[in-house]
C-alpha atoms as a PDB file:
ATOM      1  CA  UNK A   1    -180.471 125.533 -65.332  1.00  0.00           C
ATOM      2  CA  UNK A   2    -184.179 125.708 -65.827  1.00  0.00           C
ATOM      3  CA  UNK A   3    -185.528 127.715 -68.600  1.00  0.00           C
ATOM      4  CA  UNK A   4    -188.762 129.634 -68.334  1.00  0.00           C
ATOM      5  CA  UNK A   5    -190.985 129.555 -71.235  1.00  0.00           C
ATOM      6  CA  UNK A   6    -193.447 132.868 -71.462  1.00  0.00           C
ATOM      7  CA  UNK A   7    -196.240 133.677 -74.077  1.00  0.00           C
ATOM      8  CA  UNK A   8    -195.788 136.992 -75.394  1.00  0.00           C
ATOM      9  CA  UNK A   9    -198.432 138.741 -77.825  1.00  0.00           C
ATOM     10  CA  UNK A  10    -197.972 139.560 -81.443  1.00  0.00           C
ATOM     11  CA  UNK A  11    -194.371 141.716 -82.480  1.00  0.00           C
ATOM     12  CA  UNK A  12    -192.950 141.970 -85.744  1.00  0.00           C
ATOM     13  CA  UNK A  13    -191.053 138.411 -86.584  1.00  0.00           C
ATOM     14  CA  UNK A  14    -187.208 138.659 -88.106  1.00  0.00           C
ATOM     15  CA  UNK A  15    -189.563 137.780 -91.776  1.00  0.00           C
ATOM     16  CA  UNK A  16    -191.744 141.184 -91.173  1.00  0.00           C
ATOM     17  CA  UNK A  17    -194.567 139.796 -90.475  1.00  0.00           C
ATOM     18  CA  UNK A  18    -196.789 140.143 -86.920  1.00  0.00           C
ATOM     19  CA  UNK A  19    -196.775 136.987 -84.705  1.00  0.00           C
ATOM     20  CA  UNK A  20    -196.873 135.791 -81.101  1.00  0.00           C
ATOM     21  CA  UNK A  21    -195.546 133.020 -80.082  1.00  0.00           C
ATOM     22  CA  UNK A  22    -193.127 131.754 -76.517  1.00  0.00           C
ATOM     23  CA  UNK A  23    -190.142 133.754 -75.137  1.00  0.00           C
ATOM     24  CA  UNK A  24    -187.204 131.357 -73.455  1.00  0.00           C
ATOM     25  CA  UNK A  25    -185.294 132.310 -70.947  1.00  0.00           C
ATOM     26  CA  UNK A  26    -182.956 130.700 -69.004  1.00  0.00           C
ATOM     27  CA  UNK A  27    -180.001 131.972 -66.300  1.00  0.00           C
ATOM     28  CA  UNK A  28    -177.285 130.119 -64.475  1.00  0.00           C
ATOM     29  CA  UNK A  29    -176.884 132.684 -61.850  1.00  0.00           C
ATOM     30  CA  UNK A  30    -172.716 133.132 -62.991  1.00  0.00           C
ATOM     31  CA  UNK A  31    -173.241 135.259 -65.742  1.00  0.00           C
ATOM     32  CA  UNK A  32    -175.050 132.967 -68.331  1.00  0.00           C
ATOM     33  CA  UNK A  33    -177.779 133.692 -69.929  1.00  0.00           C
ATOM     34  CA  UNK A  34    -180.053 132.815 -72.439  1.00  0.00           C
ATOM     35  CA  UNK A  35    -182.963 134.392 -74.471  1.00  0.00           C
ATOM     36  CA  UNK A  36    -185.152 132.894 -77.362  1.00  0.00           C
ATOM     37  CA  UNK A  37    -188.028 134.212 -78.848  1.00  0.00           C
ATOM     38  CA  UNK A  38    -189.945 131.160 -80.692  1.00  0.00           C
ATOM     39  CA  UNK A  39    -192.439 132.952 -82.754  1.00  0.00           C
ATOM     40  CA  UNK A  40    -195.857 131.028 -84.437  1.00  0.00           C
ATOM     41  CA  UNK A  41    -194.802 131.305 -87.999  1.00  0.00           C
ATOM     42  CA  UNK A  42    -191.932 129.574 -87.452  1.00  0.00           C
ATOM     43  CA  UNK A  43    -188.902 132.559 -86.693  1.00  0.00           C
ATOM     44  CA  UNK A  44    -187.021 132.732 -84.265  1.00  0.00           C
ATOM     45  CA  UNK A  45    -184.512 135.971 -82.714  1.00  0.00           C
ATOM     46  CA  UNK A  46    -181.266 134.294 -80.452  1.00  0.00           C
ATOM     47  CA  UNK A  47    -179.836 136.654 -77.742  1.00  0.00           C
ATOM     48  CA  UNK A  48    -177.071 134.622 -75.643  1.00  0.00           C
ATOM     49  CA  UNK A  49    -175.127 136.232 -72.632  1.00  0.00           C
ATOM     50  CA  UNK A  50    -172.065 134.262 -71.777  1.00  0.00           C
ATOM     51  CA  UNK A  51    -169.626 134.012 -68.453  1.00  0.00           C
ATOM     52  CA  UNK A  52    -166.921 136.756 -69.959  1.00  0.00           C
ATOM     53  CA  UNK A  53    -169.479 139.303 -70.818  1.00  0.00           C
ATOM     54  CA  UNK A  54    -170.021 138.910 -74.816  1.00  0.00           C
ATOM     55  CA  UNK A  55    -173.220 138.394 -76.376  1.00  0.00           C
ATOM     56  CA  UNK A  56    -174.199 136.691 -79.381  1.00  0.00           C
ATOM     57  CA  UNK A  57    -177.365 137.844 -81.415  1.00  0.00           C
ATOM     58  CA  UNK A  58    -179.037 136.409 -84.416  1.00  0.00           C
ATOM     59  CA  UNK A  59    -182.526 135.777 -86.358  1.00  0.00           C
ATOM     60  CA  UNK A  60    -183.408 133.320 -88.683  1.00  0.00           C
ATOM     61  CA  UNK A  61    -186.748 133.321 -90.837  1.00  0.00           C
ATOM     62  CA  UNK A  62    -189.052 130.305 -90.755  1.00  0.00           C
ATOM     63  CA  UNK A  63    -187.616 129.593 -94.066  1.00  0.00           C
ATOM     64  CA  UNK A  64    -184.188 129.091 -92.799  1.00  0.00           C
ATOM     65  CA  UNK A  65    -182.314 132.256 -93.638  1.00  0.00           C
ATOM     66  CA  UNK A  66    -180.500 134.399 -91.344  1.00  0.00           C
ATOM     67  CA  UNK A  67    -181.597 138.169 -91.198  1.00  0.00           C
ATOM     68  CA  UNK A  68    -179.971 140.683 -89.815  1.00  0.00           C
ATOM     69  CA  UNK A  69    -182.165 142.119 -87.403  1.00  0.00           C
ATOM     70  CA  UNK A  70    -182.121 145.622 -85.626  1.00  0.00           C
ATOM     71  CA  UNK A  71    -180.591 145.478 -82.353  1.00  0.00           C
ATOM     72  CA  UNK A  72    -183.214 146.331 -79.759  1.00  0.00           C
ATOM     73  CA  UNK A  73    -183.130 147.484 -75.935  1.00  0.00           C
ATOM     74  CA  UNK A  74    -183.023 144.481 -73.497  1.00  0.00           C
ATOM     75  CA  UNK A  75    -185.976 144.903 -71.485  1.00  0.00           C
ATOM     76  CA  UNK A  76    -185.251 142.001 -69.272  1.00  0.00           C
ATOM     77  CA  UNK A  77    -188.508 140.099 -70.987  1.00  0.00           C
END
């Protein structure tokens, strides 16, 4: 697996504030896959697709914390 890393412009961070920053994503081709946003201030939002279907979502702050952050539409970004 190679991973794709893609600039994306400023979007509200998991701490509320606006920053850009580098979208990761990265796909097997068996069901895998895998979708970081890395944003500038230091946040980053975890979407990971596995073989068997589930998905695991998170965001952490740039101070650490987890958030619970809305669930958004997967626009294949």
């Amino acid at each position: 697996m190679t991973g794709t890393k893609i600039p994306f412009t400023p979007e509200q961070a998991p701490c509320g504030k606006r920053s850009g920053g580098e979208r990761l994503v990265d796909d097997d081709g068996y069901g895998l896959v895998i979708r970081d946003q890395f944003f500038e201030c230091g946040c980053r939002r975890i979407r990971h697709e596995y073989h068997d279907g589930s998905i695991h979502l998170s965001a952490i702050r740039h101070d650490g914390k987890r958030v619970k952050d809305p669930i958004e539409p997967d626009h294949g970004k």
